[in-house]
N, C-alpha and C. Protein backbone atom coordinates (compact mmCIF):
# COMPACT_ATOMS: atom_id res chain seq x y z
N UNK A 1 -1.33 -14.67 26.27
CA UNK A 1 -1.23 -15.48 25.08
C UNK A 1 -1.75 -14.68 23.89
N UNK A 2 -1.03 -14.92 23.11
CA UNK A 2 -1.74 -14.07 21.38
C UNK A 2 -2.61 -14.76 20.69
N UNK A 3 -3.48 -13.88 20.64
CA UNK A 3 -4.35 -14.47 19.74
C UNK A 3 -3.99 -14.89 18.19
N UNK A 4 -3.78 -16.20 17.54
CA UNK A 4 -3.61 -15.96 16.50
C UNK A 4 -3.68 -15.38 15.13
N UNK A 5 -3.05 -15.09 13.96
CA UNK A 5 -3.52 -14.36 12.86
C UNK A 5 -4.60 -14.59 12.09
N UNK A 6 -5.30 -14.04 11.88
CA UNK A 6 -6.57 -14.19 11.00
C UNK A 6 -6.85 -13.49 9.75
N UNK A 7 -6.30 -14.28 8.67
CA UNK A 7 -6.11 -13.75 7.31
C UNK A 7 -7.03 -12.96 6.96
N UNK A 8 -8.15 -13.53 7.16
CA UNK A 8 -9.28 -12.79 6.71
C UNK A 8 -9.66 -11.59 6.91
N UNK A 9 -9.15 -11.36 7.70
CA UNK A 9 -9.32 -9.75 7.98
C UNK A 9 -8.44 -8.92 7.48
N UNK A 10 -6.81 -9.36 7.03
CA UNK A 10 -6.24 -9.02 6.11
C UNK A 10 -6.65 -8.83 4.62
N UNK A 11 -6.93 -10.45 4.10
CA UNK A 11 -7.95 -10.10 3.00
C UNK A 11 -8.87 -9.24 3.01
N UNK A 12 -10.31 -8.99 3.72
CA UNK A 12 -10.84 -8.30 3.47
C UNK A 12 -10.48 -6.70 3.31
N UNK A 13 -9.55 -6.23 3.69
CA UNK A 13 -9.34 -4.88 3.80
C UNK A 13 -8.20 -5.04 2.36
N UNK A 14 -8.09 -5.89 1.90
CA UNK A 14 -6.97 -5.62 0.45
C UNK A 14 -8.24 -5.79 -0.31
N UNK A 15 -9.26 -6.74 -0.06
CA UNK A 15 -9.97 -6.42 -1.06
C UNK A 15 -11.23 -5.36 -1.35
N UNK A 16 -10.87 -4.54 -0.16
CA UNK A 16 -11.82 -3.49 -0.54
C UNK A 16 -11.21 -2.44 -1.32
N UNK A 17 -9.78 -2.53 -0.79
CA UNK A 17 -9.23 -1.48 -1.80
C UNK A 17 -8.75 -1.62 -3.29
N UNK A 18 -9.04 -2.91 -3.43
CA UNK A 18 -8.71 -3.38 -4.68
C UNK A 18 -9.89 -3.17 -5.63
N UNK A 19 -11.03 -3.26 -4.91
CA UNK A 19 -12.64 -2.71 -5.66
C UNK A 19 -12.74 -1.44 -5.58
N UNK A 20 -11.78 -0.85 -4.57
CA UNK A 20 -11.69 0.83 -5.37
C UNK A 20 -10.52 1.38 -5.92
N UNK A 21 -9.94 0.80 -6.37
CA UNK A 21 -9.05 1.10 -7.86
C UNK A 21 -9.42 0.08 -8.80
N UNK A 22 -11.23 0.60 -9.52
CA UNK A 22 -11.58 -0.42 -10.19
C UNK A 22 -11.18 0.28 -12.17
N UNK A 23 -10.77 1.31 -12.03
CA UNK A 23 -10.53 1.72 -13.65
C UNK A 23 -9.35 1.16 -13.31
N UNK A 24 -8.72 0.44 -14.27
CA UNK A 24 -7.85 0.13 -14.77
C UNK A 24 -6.71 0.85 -15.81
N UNK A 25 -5.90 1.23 -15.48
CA UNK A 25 -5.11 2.51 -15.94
C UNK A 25 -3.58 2.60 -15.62
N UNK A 26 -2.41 2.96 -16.39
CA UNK A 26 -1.08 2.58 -15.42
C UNK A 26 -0.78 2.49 -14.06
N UNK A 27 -1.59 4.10 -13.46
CA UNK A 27 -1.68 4.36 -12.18
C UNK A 27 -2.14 3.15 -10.91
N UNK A 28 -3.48 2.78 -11.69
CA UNK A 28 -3.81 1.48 -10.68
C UNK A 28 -3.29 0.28 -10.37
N UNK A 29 -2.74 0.22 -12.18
CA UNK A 29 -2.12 -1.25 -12.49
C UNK A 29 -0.94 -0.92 -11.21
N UNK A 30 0.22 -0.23 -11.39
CA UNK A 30 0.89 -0.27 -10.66
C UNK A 30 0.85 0.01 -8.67
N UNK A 31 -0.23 0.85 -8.60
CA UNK A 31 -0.76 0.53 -7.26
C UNK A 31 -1.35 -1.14 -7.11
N UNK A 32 -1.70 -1.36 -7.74
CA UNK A 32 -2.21 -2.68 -7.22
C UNK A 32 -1.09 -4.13 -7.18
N UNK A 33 -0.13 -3.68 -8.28
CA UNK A 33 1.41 -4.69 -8.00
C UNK A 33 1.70 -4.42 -6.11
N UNK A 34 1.37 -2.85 -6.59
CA UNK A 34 2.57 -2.39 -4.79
C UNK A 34 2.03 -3.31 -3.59
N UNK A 35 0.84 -3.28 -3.82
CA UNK A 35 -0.72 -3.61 -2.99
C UNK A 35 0.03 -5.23 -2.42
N UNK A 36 -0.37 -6.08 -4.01
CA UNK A 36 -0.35 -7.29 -3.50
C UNK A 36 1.13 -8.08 -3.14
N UNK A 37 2.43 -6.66 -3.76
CA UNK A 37 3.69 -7.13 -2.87
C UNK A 37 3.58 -7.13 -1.39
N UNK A 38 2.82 -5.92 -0.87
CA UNK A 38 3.00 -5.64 0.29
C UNK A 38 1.99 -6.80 0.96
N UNK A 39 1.40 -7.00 0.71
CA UNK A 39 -0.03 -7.79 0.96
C UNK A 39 0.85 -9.88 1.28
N UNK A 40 1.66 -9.59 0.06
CA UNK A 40 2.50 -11.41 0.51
C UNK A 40 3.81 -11.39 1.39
N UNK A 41 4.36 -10.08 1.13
CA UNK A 41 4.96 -10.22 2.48
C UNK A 41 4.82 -10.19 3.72
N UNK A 42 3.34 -9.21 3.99
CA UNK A 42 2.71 -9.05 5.21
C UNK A 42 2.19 -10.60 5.29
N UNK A 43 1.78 -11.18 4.74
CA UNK A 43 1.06 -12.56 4.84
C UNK A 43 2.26 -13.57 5.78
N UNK A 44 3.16 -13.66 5.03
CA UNK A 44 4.22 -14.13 4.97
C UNK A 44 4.61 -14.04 6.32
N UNK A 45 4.98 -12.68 6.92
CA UNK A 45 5.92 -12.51 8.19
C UNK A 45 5.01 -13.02 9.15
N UNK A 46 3.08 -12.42 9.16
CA UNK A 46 2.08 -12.83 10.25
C UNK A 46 2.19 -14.78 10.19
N UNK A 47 2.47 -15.31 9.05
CA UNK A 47 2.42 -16.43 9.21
C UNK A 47 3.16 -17.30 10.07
N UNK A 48 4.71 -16.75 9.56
CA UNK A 48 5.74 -17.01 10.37
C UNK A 48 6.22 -16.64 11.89
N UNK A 49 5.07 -15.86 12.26
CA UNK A 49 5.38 -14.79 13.41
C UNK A 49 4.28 -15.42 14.36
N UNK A 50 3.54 -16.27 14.11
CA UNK A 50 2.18 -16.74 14.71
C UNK A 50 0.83 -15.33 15.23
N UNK A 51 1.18 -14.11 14.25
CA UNK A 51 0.19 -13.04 14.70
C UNK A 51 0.83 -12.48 15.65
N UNK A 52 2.43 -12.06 15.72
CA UNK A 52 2.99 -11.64 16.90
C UNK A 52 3.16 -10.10 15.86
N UNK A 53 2.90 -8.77 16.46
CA UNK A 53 2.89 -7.82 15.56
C UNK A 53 4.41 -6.78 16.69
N UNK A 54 5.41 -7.40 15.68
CA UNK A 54 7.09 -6.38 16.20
C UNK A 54 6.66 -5.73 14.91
N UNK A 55 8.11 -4.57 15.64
CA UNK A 55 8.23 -3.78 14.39
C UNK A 55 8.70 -4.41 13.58
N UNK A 56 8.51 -3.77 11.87
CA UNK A 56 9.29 -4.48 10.78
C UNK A 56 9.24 -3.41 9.72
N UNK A 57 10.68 -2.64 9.43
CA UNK A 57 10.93 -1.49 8.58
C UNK A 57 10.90 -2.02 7.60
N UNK A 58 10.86 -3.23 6.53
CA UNK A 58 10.63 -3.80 5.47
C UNK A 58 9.02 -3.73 4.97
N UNK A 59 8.34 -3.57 6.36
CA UNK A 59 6.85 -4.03 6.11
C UNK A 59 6.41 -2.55 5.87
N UNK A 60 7.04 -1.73 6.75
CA UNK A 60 6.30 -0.31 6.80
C UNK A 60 6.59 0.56 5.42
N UNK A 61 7.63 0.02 4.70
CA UNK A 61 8.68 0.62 3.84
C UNK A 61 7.77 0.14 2.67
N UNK A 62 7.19 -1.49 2.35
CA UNK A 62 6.37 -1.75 1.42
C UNK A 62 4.97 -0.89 1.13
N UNK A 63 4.11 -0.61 2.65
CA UNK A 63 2.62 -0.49 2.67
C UNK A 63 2.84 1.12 2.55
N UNK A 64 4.22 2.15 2.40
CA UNK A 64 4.52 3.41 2.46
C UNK A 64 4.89 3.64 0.43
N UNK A 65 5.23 2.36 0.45
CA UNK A 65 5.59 2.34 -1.20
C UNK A 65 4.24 2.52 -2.04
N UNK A 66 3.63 1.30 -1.69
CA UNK A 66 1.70 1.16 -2.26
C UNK A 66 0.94 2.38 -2.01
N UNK A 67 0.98 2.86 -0.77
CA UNK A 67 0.77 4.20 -0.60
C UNK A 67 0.39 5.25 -1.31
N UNK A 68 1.89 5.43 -1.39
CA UNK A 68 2.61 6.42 -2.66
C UNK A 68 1.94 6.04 -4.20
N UNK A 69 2.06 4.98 -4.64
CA UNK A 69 1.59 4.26 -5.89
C UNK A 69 -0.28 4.64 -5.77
N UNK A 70 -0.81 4.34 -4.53
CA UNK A 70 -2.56 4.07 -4.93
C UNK A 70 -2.44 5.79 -4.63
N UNK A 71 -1.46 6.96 -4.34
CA UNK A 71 -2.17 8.19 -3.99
C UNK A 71 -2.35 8.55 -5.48
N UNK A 72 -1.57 8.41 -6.73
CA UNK A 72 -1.71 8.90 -7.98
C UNK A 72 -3.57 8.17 -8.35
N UNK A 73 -4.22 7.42 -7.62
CA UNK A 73 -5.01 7.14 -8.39
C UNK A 73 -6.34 7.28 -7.60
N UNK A 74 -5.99 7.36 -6.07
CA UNK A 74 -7.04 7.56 -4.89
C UNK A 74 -6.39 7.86 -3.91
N UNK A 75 -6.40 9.47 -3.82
CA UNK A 75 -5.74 10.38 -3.09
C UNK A 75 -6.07 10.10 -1.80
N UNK A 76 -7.26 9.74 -0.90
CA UNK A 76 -8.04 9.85 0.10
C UNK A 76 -7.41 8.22 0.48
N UNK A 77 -7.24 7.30 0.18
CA UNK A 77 -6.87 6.21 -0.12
C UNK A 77 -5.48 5.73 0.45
N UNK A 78 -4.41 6.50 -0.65
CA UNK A 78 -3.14 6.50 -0.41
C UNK A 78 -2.76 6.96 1.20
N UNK A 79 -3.61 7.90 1.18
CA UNK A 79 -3.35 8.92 2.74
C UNK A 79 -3.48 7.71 3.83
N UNK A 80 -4.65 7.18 3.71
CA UNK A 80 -5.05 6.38 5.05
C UNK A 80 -3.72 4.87 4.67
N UNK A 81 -3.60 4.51 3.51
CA UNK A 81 -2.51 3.09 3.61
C UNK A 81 -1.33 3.89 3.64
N UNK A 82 -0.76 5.10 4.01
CA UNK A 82 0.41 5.94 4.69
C UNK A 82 0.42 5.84 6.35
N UNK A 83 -0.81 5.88 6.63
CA UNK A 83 -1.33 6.35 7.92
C UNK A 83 -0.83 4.68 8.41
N UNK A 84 -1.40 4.11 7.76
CA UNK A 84 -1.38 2.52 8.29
C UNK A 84 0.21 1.90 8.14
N UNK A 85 0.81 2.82 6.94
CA UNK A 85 2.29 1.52 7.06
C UNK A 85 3.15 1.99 8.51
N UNK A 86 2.43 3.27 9.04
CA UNK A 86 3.07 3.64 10.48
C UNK A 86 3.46 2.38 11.38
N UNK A 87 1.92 1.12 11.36
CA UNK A 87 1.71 0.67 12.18
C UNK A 87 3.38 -0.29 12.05
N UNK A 88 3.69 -0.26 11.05
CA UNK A 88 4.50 -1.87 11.41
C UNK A 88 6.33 -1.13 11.38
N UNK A 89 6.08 0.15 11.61
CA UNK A 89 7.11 1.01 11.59
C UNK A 89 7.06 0.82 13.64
N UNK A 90 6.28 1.27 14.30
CA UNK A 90 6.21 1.05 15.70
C UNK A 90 4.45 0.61 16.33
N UNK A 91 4.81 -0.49 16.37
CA UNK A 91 3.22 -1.20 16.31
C UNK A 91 2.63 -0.44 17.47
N UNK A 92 3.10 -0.51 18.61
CA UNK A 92 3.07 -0.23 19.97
C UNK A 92 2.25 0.89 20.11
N UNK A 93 3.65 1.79 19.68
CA UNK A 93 2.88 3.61 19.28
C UNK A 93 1.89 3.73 18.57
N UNK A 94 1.77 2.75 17.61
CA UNK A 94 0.37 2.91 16.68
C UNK A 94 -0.87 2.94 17.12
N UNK A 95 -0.72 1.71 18.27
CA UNK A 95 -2.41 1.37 19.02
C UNK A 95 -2.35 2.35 19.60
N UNK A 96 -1.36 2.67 20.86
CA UNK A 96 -1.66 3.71 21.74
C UNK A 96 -1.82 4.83 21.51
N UNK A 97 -1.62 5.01 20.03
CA UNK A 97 -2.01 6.65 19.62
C UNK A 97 -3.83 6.45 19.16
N UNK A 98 -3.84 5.80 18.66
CA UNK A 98 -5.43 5.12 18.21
C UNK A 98 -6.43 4.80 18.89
N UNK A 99 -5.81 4.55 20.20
CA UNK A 99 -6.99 4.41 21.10
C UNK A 99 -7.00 5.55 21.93
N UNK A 100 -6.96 6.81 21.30
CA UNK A 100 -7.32 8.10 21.74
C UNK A 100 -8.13 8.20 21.24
């Protein structure tokens, strides 16, 4: 049985990165649109999905977009939410590479 989704742990990890793109500047402004698109559609699908984590090239394609957007402003940053839109590109492969 799956455990269900637990926003909060979603939230918390958008809002840490949202307290570090705290200058305000085109660069952020627009990382942080990418952020909270990716952030309501991810909401959105876990909602509808009851916390069931398939692949979804829409999802990986958003958190690869924000990415791209937060690397102009937090290089170290962008890298790791690249690293992460892997996960919803092949969830599967993601854990099992991670729990190495």
């Amino acid at each position: 049985m799956k455990i269900p989704f637990d926003i909060t742990i979603l939230w918390s990890v958008i809002t840490d990165i949202i307290n570090s793109l705290n200058d305000r500047n085109n660069n952020t402004i627009e990382a942080l649109g990418a952020i909270r698109k990716a952030f309501n559609y991810t909401y959105d699908y876990l909602e509808n999905n009851n916390g069931n984590y398939t692949s979804n090239l829409q999802l990986a394609d958003l958190w690869n977009e924000a990415s791209t957007k937060v690397m102009k402003a937090n290089k170290e940053l962008g890298d790791m939410l690249g690293h992460k839109s892997r996960f919803w590109a092949h969830p599967n492969i993601y854990m099992d590479l991670n729990r190495c």
